[in-house]
N, C-alpha and C. Protein backbone atom coordinates (compact mmCIF):
# COMPACT_ATOMS: atom_id res chain seq x y z
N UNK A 1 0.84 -1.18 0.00
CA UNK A 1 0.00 0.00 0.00
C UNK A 1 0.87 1.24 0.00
N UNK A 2 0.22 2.11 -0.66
CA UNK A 2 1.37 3.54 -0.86
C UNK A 2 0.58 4.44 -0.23
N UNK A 3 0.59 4.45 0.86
CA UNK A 3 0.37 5.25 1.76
C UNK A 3 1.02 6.43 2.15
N UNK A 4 0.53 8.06 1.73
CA UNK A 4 1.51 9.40 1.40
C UNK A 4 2.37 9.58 2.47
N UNK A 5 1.61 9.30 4.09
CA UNK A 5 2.49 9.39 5.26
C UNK A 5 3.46 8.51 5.45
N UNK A 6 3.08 7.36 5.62
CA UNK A 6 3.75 6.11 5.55
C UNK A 6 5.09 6.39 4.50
N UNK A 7 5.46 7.13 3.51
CA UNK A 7 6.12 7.33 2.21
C UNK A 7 7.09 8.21 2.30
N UNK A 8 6.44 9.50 3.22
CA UNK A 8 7.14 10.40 3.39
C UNK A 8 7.80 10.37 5.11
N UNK A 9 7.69 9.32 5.57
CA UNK A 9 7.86 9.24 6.55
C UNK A 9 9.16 8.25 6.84
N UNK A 10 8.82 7.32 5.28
CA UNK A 10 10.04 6.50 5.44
C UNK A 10 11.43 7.31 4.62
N UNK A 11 11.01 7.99 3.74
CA UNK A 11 11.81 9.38 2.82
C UNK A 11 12.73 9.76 3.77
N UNK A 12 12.18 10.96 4.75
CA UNK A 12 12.89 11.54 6.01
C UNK A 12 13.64 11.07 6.81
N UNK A 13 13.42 9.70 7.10
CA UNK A 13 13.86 8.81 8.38
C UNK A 13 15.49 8.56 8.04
N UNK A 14 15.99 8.21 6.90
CA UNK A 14 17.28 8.19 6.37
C UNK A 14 18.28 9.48 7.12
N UNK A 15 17.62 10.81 6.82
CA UNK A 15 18.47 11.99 7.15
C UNK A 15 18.17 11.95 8.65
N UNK A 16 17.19 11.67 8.98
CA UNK A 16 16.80 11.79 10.57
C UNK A 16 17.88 11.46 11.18
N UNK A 17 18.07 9.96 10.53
CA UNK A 17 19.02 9.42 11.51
C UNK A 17 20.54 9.66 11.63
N UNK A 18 21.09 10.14 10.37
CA UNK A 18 22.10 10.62 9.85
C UNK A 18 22.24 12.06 10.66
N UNK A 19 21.17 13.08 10.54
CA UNK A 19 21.65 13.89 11.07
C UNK A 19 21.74 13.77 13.03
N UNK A 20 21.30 12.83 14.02
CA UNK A 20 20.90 12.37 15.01
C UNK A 20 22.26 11.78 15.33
N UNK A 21 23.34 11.09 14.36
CA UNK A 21 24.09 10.31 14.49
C UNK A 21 25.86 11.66 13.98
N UNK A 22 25.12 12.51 13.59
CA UNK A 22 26.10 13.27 13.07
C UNK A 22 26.97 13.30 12.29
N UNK A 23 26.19 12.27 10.64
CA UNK A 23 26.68 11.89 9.54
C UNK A 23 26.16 12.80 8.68
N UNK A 24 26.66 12.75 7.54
CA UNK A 24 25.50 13.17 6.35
C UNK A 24 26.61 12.46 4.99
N UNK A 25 25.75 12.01 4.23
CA UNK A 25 25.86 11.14 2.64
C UNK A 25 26.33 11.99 1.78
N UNK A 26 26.85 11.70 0.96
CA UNK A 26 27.31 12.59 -0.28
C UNK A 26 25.47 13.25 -0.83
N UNK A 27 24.64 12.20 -1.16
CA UNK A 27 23.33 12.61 -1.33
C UNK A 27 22.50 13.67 -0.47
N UNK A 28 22.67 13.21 0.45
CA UNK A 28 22.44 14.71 1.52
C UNK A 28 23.05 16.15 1.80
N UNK A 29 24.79 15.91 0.95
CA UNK A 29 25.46 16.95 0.79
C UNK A 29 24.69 18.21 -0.06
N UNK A 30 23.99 17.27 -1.48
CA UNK A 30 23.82 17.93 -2.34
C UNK A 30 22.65 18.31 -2.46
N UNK A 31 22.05 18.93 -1.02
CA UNK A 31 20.29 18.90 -1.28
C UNK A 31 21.17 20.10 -0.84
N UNK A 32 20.32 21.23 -1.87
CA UNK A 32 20.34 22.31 -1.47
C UNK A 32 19.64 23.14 -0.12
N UNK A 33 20.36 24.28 0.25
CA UNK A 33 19.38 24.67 1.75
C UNK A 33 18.13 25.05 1.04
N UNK A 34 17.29 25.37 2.07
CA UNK A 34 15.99 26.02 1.76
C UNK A 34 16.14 27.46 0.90
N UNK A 35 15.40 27.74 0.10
CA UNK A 35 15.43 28.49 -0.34
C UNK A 35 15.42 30.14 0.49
N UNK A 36 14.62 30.14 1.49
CA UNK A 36 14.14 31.31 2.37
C UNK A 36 15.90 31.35 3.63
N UNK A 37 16.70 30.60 3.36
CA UNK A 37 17.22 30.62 4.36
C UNK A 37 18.62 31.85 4.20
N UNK A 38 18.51 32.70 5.13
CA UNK A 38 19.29 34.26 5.31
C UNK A 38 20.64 33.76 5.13
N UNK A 39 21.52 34.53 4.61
CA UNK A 39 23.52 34.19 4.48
C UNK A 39 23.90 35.53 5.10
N UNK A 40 24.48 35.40 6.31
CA UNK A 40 24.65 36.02 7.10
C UNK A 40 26.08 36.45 6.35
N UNK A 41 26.52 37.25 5.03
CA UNK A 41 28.08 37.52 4.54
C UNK A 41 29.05 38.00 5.32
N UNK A 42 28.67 38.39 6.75
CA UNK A 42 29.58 39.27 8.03
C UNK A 42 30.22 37.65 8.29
N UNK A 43 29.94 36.79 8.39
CA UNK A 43 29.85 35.63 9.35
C UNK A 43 30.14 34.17 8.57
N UNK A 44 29.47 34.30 7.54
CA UNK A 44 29.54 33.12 6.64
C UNK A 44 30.43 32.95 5.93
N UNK A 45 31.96 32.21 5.69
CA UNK A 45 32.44 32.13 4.62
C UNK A 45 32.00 32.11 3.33
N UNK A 46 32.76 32.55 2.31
CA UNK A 46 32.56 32.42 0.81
C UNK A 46 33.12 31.49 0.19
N UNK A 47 32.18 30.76 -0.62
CA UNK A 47 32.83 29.81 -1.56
C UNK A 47 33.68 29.95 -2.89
N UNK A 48 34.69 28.97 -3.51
CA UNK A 48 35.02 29.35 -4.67
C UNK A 48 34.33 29.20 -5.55
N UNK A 49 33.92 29.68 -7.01
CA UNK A 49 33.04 29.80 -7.96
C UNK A 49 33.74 29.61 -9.26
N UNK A 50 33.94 29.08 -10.00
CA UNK A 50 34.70 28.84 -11.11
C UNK A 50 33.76 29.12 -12.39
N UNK A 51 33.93 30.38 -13.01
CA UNK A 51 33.02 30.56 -14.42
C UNK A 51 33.89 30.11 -15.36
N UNK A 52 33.34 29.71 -16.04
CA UNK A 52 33.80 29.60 -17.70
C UNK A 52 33.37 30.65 -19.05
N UNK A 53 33.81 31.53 -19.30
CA UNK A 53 33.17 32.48 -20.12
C UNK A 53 33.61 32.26 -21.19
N UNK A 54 32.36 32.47 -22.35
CA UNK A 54 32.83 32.50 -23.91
C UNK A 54 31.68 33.28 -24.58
N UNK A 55 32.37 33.90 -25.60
CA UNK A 55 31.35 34.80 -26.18
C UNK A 55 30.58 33.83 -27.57
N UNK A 56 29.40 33.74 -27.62
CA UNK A 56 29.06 33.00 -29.05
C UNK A 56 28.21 31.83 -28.50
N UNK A 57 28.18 31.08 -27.68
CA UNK A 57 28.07 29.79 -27.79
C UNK A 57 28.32 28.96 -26.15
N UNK A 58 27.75 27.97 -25.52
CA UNK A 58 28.36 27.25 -24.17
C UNK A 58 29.84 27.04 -24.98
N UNK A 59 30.58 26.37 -23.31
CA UNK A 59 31.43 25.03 -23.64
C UNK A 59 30.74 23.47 -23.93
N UNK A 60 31.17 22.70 -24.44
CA UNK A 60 31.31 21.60 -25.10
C UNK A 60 30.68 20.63 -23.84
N UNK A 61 29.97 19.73 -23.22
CA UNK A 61 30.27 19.06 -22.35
C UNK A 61 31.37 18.47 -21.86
N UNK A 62 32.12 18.09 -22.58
CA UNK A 62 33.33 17.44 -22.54
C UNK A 62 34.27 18.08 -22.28
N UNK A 63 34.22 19.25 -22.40
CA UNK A 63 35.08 20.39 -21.43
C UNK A 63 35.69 20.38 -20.09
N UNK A 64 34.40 19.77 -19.60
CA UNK A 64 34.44 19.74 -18.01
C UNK A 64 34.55 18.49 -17.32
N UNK A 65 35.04 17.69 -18.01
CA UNK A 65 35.39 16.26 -17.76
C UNK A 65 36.90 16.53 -17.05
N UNK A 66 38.02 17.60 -17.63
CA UNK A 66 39.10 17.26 -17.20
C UNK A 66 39.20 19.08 -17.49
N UNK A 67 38.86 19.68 -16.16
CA UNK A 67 38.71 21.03 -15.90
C UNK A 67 39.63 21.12 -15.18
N UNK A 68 40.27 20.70 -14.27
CA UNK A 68 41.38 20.95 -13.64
C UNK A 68 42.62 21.44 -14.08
N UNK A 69 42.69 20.89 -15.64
CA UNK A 69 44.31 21.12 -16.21
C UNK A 69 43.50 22.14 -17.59
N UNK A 70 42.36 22.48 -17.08
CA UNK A 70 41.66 23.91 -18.42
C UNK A 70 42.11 25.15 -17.69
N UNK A 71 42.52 25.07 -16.86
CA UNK A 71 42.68 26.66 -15.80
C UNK A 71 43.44 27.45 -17.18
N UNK A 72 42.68 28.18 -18.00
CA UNK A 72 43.02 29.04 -19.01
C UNK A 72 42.34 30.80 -18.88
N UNK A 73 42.41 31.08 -19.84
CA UNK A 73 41.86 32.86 -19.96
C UNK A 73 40.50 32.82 -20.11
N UNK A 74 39.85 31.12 -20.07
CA UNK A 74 38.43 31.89 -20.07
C UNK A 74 38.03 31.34 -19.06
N UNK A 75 38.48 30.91 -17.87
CA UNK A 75 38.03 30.85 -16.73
C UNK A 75 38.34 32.25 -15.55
N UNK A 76 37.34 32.45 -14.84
CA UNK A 76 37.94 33.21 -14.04
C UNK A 76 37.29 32.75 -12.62
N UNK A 77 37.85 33.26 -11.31
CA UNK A 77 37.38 32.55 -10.20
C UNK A 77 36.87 33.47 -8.85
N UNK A 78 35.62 33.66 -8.53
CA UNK A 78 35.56 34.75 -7.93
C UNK A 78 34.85 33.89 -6.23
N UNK A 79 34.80 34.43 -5.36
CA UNK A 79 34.37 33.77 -3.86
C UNK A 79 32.96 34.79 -3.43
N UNK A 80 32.12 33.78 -3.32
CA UNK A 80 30.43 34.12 -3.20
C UNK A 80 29.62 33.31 -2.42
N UNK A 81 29.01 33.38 -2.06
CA UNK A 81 27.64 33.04 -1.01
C UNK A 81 26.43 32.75 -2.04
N UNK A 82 25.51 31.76 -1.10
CA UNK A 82 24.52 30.86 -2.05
C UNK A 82 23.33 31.95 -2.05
N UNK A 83 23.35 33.16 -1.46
CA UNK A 83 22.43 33.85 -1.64
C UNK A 83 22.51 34.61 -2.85
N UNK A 84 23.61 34.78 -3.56
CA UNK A 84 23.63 35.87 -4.52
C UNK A 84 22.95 35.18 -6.03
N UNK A 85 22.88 36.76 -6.42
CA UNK A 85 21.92 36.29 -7.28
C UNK A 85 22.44 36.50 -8.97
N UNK A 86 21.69 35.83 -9.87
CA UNK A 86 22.74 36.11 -11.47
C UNK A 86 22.77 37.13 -11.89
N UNK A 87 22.00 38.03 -11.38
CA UNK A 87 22.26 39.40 -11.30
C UNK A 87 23.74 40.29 -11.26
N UNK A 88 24.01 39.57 -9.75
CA UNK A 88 25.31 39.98 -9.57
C UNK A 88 26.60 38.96 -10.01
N UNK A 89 26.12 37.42 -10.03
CA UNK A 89 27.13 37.26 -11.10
C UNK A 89 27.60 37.64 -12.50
N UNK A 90 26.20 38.06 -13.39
CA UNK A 90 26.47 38.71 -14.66
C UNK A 90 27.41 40.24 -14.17
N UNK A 91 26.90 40.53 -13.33
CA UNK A 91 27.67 42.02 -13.39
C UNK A 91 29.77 41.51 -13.06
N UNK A 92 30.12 40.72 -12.29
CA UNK A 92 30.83 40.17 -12.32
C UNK A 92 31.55 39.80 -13.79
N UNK A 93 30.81 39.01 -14.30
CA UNK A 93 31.08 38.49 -15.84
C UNK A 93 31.55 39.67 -16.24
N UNK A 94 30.35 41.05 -16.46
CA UNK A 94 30.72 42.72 -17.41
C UNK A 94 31.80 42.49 -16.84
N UNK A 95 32.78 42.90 -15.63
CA UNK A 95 33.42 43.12 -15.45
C UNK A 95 35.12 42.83 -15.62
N UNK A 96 34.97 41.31 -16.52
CA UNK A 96 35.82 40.96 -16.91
C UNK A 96 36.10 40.55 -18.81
N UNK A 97 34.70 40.47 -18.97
CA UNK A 97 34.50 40.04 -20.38
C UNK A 97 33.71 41.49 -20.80
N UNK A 98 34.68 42.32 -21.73
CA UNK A 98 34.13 43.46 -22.24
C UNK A 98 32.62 43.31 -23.56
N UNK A 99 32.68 42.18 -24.17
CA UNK A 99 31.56 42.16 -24.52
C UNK A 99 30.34 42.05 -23.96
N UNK A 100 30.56 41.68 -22.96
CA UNK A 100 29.16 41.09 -21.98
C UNK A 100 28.57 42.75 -21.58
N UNK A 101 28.94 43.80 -21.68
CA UNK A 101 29.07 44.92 -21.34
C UNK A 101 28.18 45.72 -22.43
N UNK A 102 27.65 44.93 -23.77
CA UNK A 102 27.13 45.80 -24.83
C UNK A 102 25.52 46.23 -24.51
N UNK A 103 24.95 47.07 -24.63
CA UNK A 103 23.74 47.32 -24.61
C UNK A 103 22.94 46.06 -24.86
N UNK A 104 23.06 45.58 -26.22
CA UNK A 104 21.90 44.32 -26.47
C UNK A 104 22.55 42.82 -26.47
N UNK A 105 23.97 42.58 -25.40
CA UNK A 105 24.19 41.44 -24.97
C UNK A 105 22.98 40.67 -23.96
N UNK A 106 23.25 39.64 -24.20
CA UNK A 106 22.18 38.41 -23.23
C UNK A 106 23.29 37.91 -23.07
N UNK A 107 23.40 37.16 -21.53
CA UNK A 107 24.61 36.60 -20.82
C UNK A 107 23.43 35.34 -19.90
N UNK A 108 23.84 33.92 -20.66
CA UNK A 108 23.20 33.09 -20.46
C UNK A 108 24.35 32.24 -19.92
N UNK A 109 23.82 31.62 -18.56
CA UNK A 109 24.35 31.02 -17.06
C UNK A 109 23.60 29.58 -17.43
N UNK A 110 24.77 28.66 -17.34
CA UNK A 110 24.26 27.01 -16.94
C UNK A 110 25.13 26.58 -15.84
N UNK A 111 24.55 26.20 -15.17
CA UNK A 111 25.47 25.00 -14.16
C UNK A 111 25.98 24.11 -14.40
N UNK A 112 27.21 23.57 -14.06
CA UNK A 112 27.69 22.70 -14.31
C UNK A 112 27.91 21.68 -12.86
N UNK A 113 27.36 20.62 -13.21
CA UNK A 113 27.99 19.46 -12.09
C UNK A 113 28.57 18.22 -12.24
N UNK A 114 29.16 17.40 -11.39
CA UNK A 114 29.55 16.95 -11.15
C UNK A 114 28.69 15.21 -10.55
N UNK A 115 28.55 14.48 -11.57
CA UNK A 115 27.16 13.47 -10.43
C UNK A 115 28.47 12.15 -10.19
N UNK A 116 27.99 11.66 -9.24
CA UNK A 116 28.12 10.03 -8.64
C UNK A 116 28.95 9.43 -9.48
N UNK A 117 27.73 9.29 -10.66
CA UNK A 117 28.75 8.27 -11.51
C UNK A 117 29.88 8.79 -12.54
N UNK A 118 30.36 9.47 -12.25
CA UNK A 118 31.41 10.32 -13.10
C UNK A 118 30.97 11.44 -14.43
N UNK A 119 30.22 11.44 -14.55
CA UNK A 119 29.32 12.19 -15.34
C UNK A 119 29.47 13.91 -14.79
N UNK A 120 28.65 14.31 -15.95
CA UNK A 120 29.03 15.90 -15.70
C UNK A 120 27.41 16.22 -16.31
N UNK A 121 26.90 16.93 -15.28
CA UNK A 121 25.07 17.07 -15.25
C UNK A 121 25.53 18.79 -16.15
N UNK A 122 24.68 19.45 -17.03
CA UNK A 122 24.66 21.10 -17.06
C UNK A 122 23.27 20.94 -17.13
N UNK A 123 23.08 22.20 -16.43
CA UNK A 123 21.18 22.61 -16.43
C UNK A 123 21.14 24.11 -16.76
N UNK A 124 20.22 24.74 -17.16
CA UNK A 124 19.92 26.02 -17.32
C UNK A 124 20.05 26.24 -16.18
N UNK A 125 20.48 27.92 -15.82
CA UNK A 125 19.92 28.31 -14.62
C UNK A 125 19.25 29.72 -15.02
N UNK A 126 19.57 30.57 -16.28
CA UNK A 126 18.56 31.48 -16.48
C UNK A 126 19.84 32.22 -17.74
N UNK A 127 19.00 33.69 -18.10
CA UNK A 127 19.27 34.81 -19.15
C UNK A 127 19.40 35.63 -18.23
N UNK A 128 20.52 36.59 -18.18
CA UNK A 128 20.36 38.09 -17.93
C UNK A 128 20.75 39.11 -19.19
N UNK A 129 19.74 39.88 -19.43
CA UNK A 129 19.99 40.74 -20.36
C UNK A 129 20.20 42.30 -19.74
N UNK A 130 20.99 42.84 -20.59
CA UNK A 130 21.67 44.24 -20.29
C UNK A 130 20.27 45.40 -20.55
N UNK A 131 19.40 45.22 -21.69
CA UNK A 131 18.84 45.96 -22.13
C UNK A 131 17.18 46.20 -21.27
N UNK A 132 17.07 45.12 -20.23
CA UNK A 132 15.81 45.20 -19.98
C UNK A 132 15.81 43.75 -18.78
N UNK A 133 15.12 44.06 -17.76
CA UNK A 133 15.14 42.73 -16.50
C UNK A 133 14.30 41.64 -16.78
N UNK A 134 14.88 40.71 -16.56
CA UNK A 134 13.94 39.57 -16.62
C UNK A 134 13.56 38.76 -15.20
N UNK A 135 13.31 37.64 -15.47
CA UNK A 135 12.71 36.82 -14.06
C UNK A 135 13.84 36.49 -13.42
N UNK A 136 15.01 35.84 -14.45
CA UNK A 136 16.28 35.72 -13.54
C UNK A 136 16.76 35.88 -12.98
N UNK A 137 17.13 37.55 -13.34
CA UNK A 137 17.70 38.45 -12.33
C UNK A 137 18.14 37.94 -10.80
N UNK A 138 16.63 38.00 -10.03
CA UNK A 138 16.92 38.08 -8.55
C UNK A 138 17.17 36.49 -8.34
N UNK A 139 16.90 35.90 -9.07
CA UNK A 139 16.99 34.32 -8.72
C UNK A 139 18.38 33.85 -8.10
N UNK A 140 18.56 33.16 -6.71
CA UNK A 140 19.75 32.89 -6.03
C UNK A 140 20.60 32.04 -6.75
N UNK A 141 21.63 31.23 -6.12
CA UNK A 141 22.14 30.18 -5.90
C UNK A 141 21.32 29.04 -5.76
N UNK A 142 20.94 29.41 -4.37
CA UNK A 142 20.76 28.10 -3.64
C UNK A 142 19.09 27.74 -4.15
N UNK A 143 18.61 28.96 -4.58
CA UNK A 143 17.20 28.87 -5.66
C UNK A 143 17.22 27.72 -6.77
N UNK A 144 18.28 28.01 -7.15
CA UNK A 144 18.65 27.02 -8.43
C UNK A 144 19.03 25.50 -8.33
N UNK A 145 19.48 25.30 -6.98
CA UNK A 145 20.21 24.18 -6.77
C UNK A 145 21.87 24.26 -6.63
N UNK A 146 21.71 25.07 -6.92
CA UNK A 146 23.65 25.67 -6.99
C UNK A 146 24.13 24.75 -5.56
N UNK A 147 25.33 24.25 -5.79
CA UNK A 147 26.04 23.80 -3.98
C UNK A 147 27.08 23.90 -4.72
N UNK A 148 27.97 24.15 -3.62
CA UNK A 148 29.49 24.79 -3.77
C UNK A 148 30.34 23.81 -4.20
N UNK A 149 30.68 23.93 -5.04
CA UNK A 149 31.77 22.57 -5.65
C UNK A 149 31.37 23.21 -7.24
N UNK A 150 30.12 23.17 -7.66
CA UNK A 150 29.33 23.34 -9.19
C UNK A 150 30.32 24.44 -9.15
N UNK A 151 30.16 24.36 -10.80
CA UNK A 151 30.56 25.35 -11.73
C UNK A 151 29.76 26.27 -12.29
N UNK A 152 30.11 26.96 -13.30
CA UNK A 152 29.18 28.01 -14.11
C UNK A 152 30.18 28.07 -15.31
N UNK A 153 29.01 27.86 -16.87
CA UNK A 153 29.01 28.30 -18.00
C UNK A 153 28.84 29.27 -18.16
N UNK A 154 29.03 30.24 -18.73
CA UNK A 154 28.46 31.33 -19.41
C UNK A 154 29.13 31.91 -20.51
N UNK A 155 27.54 31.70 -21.33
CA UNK A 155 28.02 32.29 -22.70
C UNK A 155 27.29 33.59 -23.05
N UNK A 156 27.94 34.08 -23.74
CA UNK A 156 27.70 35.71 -24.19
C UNK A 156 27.32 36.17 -25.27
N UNK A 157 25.88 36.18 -25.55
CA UNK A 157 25.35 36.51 -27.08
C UNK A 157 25.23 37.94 -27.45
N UNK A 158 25.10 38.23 -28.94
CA UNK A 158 25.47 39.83 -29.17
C UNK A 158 24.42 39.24 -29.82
């Protein structure tokens, strides 16, 4: 019988005990916090953030298979909190990639991860355009699923 309590009751009980025991799983690593939850930046360390910028187009998937020995000119690496938003990472981006800077650029953000089985997950995470706001904008980190380890694509359309 699939019983919703019974279901969600056996769901929870895994972390219950994990967190009770003062473990947590690689799977539990990667549940993002709540969305509503405050980043105290006085108090909270910052994480590293690794973008990949290119004007025209993403990177390749296969890019990011062996990113460690890519540390080139179109990466750059900046330290941030899961509250911020692509807002202020695009402004970041202007700040280093002079095209991203044009009136009718769109500066489109994917995530990049890292899964289990050696694989490399990318997901949208939104558009910010120069010329006019969209929904993205205020959208967080930790909104998205972002956890600190992920990467960031971003490519730069004219």
């Amino acid at each position: 019988r699939k019983d919703g309590a019974l279901f969600a009751a056996a769901r929870t009980l895994p972390s219950l005990l994990a967190r009770q025991a003062g473990i947590e799983s690689d799977i539990m690593s990667r549940t993002p916090p709540r969305r509503d939850a405050p980043v105290d930046r006085e108090k909270t360390c910052p994480f590293l953030l690794r973008l990949f910028c290119q004007t025209g187009t993403f990177h390749r998937e296969e890019f990011f298979y062996d990113v460690t020995a890519k540390v080139g000119r179109d990466e750059f690496q900046v330290y941030t909190w899961t509250d911020a938003t692509l807002s202020e990472i695009a402004q970041l981006v202007k700040s280093v990639e002079p095209k991203a800077r044009d009136p009718q650029a769109k500066i489109a953000i994917n995530i990049v991860s890292a899964v289990r089985s050696g694989f490399i997950r990318v997901r949208p995470a939104g558009d910010i355009r120069n010329n006019r706001k969209s929904y993205s904008d205020n959208r967080t980190l930790s909104e998205l699923g972002f956890i600190p380890g992920d990467m960031m694509d971003v490519a730069v359309f004219l």
